[in-house]
N, C-alpha and C. Protein backbone atom coordinates (compact mmCIF):
# COMPACT_ATOMS: atom_id res chain seq x y z
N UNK A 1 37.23 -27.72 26.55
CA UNK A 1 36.56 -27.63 25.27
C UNK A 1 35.37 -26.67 25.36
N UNK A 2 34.63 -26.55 26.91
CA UNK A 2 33.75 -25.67 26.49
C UNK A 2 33.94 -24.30 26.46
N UNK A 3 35.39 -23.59 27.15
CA UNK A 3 35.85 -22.58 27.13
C UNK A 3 35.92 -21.95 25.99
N UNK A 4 36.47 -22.97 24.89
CA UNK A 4 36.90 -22.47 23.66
C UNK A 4 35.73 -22.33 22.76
N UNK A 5 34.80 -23.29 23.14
CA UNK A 5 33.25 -23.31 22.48
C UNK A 5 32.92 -21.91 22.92
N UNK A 6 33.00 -21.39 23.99
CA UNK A 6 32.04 -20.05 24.55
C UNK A 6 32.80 -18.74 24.19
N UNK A 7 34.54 -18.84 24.15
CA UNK A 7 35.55 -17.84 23.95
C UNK A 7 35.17 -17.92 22.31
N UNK A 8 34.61 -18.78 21.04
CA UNK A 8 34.59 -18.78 19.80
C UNK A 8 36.35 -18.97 19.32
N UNK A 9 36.93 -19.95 20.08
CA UNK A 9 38.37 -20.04 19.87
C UNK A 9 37.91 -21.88 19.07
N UNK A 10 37.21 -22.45 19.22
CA UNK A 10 36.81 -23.76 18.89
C UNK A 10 36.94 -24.14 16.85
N UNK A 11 37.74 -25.13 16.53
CA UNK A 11 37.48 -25.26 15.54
C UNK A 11 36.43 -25.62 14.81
N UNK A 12 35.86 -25.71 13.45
CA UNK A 12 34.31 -25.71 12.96
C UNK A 12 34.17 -27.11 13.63
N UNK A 13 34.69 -28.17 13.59
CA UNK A 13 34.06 -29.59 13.70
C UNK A 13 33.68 -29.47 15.49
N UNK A 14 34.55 -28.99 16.13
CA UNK A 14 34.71 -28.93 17.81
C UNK A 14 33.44 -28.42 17.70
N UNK A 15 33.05 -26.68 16.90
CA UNK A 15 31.50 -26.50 17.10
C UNK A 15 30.42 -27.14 16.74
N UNK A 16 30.37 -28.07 15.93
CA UNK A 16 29.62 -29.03 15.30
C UNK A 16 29.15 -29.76 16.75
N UNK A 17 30.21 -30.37 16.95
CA UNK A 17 30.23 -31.49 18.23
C UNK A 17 29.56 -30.51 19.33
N UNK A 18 30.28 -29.73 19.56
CA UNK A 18 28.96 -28.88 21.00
C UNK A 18 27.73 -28.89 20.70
N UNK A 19 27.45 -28.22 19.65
CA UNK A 19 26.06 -27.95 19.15
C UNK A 19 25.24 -29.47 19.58
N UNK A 20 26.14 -30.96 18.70
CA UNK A 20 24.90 -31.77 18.86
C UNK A 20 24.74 -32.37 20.08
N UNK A 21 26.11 -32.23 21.39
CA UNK A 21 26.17 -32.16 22.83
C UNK A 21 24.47 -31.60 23.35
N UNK A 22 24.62 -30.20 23.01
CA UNK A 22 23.88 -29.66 23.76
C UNK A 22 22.22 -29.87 22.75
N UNK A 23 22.22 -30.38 21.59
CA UNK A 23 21.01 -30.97 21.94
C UNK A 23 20.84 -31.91 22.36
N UNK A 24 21.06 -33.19 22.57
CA UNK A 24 21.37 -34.29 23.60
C UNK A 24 21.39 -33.71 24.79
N UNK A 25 21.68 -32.92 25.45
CA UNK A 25 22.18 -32.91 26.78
C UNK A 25 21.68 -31.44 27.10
N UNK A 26 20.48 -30.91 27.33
CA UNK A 26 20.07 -29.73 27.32
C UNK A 26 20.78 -29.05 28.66
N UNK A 27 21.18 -29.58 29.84
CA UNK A 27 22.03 -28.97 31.32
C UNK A 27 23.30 -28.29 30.06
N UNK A 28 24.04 -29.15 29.03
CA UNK A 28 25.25 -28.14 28.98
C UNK A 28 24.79 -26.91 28.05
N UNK A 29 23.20 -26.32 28.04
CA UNK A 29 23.48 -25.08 27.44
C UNK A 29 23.33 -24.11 29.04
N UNK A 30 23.22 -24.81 30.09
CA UNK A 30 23.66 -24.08 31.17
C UNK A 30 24.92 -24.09 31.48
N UNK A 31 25.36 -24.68 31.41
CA UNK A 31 27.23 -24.85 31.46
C UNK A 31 27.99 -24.04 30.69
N UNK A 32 27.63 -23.77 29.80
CA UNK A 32 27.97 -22.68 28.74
C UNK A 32 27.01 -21.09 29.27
N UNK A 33 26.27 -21.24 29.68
CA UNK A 33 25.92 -19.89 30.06
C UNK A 33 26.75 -19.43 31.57
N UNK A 34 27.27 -20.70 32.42
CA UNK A 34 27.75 -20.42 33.97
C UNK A 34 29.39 -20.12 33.15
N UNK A 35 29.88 -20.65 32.25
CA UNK A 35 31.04 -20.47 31.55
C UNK A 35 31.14 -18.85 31.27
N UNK A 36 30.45 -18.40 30.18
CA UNK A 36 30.57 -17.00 30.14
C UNK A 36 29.92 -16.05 30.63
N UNK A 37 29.23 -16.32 31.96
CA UNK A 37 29.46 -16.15 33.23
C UNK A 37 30.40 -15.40 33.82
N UNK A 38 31.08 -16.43 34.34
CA UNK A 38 32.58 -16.62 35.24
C UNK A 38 33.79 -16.09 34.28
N UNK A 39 33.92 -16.18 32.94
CA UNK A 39 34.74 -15.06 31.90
C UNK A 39 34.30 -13.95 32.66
N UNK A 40 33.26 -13.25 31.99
CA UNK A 40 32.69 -11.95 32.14
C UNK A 40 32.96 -11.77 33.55
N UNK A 41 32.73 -12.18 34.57
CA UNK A 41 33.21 -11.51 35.60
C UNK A 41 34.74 -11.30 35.87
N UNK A 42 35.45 -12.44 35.83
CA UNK A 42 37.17 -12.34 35.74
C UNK A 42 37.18 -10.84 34.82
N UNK A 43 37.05 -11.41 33.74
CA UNK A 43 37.36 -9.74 32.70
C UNK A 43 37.04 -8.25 33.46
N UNK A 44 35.85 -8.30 34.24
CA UNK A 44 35.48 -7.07 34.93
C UNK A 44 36.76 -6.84 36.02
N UNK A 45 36.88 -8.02 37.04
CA UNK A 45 37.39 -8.00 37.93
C UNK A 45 38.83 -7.34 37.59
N UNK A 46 39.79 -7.76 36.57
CA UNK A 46 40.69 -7.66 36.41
C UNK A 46 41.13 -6.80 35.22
N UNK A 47 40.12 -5.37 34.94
CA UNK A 47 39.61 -4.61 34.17
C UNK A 47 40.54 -3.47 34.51
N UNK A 48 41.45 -2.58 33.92
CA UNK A 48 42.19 -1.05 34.10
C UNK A 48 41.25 -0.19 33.47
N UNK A 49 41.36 0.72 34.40
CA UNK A 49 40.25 2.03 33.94
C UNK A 49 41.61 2.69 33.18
N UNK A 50 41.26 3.17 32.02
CA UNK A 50 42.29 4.59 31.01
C UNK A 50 42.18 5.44 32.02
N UNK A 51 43.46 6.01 31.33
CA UNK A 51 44.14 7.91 32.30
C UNK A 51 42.98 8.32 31.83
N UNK A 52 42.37 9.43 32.58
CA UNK A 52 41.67 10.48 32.59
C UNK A 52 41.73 11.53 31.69
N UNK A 53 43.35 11.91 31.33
CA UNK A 53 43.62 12.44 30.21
C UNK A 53 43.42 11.56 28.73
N UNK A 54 43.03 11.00 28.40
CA UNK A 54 42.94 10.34 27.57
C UNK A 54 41.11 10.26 27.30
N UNK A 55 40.36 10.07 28.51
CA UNK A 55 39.06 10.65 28.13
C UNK A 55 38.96 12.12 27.75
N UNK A 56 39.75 13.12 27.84
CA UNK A 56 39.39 14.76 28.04
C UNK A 56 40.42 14.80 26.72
N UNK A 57 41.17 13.86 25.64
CA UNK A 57 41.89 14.20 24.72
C UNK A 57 40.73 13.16 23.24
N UNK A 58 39.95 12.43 23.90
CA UNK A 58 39.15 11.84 23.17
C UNK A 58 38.00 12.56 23.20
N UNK A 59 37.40 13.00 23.91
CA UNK A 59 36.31 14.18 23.81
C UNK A 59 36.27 15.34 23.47
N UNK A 60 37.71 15.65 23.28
CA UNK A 60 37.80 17.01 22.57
C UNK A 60 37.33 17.07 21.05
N UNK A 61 37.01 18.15 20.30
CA UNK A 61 36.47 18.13 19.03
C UNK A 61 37.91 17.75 18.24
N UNK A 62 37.81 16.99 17.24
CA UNK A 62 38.80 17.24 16.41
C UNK A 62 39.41 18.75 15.49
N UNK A 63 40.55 18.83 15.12
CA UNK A 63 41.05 20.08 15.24
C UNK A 63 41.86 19.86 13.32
N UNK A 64 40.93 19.72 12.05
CA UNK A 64 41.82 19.62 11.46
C UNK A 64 42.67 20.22 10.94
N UNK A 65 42.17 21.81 11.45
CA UNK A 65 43.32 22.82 10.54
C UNK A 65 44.74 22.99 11.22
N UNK A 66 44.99 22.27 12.45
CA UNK A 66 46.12 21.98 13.18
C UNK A 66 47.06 22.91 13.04
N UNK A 67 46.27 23.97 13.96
CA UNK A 67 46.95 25.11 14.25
C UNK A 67 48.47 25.37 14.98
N UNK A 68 48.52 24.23 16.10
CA UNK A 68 49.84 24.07 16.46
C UNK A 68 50.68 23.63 15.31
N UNK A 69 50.49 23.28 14.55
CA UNK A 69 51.59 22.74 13.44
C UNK A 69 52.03 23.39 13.36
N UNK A 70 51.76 25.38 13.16
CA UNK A 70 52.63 26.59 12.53
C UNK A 70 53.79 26.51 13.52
N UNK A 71 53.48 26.70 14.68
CA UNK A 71 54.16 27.37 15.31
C UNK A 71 54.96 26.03 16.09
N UNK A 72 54.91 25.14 15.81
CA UNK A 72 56.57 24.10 16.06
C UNK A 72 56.95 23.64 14.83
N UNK A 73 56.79 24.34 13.27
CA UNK A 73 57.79 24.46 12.47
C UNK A 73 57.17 23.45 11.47
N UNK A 74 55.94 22.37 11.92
CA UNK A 74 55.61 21.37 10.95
C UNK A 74 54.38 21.95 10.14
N UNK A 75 54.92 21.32 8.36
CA UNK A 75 53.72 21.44 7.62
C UNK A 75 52.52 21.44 8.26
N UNK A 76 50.89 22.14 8.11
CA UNK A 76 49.85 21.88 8.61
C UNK A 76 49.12 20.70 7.38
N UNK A 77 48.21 19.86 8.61
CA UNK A 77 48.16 18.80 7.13
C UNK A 77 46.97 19.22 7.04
N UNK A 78 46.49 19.65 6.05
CA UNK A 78 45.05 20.18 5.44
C UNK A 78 45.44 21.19 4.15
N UNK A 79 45.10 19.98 3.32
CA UNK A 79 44.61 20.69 1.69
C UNK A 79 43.59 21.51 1.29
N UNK A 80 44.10 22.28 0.86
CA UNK A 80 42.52 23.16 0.25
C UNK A 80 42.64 22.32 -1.45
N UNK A 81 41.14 22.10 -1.44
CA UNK A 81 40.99 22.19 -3.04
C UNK A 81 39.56 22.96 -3.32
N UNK A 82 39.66 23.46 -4.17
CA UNK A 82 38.75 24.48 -5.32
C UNK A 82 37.97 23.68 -5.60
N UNK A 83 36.62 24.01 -4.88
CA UNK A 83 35.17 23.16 -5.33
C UNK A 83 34.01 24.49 -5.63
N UNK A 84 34.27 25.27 -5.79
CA UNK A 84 33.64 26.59 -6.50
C UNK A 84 33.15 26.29 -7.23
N UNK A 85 31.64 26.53 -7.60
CA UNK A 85 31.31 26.39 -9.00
C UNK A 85 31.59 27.13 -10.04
N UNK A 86 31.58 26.52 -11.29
CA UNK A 86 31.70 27.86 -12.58
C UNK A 86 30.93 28.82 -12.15
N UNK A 87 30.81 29.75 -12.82
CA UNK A 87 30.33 30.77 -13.13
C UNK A 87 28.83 30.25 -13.98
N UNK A 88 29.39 29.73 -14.97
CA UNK A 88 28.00 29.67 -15.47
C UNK A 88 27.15 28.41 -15.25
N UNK A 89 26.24 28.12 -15.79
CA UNK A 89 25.09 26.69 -15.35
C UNK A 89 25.39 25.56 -16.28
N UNK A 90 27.00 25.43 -16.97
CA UNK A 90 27.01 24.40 -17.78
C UNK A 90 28.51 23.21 -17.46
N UNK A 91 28.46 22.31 -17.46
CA UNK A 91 29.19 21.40 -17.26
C UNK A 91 30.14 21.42 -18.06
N UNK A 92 31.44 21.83 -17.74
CA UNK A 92 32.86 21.82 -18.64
C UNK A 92 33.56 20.44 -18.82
N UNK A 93 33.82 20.81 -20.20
CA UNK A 93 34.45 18.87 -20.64
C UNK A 93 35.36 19.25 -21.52
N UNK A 94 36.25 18.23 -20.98
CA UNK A 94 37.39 18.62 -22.02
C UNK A 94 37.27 18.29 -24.08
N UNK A 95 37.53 18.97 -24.95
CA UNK A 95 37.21 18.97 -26.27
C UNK A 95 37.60 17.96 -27.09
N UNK A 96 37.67 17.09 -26.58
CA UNK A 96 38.76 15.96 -27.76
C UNK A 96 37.17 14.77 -27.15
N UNK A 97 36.54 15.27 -25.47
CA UNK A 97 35.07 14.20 -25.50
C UNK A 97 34.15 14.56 -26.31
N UNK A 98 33.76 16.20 -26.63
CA UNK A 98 32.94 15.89 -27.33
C UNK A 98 32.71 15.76 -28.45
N UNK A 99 34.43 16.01 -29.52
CA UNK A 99 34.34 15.70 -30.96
C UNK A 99 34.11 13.30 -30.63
N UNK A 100 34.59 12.90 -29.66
CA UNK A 100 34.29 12.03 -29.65
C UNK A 100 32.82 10.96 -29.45
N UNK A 101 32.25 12.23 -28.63
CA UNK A 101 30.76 11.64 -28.26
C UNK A 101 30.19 12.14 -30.08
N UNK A 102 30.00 13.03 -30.82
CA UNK A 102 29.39 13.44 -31.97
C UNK A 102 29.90 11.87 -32.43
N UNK A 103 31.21 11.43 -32.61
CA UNK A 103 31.79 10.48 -33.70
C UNK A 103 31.00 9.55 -33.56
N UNK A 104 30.57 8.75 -32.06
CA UNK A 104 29.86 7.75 -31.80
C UNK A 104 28.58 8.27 -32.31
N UNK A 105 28.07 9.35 -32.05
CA UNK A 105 26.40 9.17 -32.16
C UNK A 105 26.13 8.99 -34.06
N UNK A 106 26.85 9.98 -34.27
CA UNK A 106 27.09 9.47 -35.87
C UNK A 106 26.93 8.10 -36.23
N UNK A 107 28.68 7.08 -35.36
CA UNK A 107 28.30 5.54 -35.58
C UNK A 107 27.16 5.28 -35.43
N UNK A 108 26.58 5.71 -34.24
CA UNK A 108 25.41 4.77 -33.86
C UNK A 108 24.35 4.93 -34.78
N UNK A 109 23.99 6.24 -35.55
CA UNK A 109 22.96 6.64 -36.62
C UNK A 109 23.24 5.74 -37.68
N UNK A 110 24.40 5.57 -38.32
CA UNK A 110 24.92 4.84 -39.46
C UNK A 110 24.60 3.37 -39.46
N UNK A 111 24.73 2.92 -38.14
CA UNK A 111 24.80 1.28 -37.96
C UNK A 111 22.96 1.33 -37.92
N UNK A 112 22.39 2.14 -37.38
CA UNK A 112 20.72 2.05 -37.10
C UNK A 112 20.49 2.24 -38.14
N UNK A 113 20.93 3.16 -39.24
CA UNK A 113 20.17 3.00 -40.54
C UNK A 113 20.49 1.85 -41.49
N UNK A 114 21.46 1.02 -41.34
CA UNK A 114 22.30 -0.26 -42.08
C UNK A 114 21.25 -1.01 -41.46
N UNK A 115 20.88 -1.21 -40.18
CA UNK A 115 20.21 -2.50 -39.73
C UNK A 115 18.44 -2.51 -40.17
N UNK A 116 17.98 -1.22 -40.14
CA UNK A 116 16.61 -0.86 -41.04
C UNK A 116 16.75 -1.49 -42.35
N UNK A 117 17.40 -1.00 -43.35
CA UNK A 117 18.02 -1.26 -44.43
C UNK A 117 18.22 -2.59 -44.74
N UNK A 118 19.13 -3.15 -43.79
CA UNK A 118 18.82 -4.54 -44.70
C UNK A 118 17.72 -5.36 -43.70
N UNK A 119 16.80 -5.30 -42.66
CA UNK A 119 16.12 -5.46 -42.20
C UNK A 119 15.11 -5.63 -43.50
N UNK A 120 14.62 -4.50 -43.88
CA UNK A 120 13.39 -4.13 -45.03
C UNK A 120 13.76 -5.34 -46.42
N UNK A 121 15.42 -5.57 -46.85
CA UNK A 121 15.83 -6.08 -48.08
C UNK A 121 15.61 -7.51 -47.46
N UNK A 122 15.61 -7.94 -46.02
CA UNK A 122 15.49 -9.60 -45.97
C UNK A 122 14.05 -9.92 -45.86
N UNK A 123 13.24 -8.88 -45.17
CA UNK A 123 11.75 -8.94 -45.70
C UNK A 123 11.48 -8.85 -47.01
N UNK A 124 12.04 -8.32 -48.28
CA UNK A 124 11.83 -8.37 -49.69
C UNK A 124 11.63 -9.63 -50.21
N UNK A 125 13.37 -10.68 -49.64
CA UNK A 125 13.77 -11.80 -49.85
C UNK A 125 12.80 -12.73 -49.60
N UNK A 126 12.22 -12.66 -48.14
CA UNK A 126 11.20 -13.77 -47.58
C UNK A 126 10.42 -13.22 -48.37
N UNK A 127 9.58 -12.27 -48.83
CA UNK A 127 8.26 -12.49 -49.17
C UNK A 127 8.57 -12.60 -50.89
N UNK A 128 9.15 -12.78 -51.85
CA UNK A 128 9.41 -13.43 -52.75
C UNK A 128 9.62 -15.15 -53.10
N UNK A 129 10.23 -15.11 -51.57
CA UNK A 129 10.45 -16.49 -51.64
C UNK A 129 9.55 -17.39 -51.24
N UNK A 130 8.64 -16.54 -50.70
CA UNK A 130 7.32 -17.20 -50.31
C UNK A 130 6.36 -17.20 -51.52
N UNK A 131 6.25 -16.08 -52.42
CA UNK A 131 5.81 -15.86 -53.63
C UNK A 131 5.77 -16.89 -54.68
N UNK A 132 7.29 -17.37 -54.64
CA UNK A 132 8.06 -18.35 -55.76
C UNK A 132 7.21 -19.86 -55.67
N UNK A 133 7.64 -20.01 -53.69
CA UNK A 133 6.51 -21.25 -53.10
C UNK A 133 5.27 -21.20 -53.10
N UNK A 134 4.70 -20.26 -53.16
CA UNK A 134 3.37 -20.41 -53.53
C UNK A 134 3.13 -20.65 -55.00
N UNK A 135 3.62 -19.66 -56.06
CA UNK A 135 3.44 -20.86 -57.26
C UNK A 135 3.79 -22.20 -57.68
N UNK A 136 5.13 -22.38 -57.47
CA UNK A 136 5.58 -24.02 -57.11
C UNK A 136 4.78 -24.68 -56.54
N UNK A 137 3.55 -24.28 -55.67
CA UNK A 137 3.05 -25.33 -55.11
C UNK A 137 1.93 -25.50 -56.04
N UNK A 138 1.44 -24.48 -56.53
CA UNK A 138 -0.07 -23.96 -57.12
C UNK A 138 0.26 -24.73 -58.81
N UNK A 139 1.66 -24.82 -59.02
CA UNK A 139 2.12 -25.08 -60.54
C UNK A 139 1.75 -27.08 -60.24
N UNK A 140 2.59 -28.05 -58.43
CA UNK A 140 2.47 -29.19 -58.69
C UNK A 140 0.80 -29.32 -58.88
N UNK A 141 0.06 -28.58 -58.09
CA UNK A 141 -1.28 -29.30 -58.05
C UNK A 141 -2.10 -29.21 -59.35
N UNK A 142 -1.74 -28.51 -60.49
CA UNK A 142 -1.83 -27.86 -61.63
C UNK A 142 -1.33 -28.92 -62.46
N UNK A 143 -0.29 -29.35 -62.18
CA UNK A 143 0.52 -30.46 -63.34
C UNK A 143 -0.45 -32.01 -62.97
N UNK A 144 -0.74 -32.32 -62.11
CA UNK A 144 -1.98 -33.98 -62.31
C UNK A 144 -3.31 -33.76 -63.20
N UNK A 145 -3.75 -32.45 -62.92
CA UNK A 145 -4.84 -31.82 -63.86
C UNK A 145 -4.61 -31.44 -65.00
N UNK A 146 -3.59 -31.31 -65.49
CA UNK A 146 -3.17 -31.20 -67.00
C UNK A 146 -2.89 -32.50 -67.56
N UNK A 147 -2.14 -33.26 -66.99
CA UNK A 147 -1.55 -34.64 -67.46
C UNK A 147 -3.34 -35.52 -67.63
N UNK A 148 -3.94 -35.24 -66.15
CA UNK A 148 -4.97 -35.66 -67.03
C UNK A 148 -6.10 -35.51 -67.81
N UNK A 149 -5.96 -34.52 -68.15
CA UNK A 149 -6.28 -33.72 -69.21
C UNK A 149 -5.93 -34.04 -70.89
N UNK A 150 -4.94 -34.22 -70.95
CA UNK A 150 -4.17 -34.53 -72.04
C UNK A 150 -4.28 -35.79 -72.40
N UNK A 151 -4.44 -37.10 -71.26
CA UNK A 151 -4.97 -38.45 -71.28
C UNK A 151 -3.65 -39.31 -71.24
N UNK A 152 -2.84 -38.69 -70.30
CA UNK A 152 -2.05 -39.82 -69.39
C UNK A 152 -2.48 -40.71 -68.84
């Protein structure tokens, strides 16, 4: 179990359980260090060095215009694409975006002047209707002073 604890081959609960092992039991966080240890050395011990050619084919620069390709008959794989700039200093777009960008900014002018618009007509509304309530109120306190007036 502690192999698999130290290899990270251990399922979550198995690591749970080490973990509260080794606080209880502070010697097995040495047991786990003499563990991958004794890995690490086996692994060295029993370690193949790569062909030599294989360092001197990995250190070479990469080669993408793969010049041997011509000459044993295979496509070379390298695309050219055209990243030239225009000629002139302006960003080309195709014509169907910008009768479409005008259409929106239009919408957007149309809908901003609708929302001003009736913005201003519901402020009309409230302050009439506040108007109306203020005499309604000014008319009840008005009607006990008349009634007694009259000699209700």
């Amino acid at each position: 179990m502690v192999e698999s604890y130290v290899l990270g081959l251990s399922s979550p609960d198995e690591r749970e359980e080490m973990r509260k092992l080794a606080r209880e039991y502070p010697e097995l966080e040495t047991e786990f260090d003499e563990v991958e240890r004794v890995i690490q050395q086996l692994l060295f011990e029993e370690a193949v060095l790569p062909p030599a050619t294989l360092r001197h084919r990995t250190l070479q620069p990469l080669d993408w215009a793969d010049t041997n390709a011509e000459k044993e008959g295979k496509k070379p794989n390298y695309t050219f694409i055209n990243i030239a700039p225009n000629q002139n200093q302006y960003i080309t777009v195709h014509r169907v975006w910008k009768w479409i960008f005008i259409a929106a900014f239009l919408l957007f002018k149309a809908c901003l002047f609708l929302a001003i618009y009736f913005y201003f007509k519901y402020r009309q509304v409230e302050d009439r209707q506040e108007e109306r309530e203020k005499i309604r109120k000014e008319q009840m306190q008005m009607a006990p002073q008349t009634r007694a007036a009259q000699g209700f």
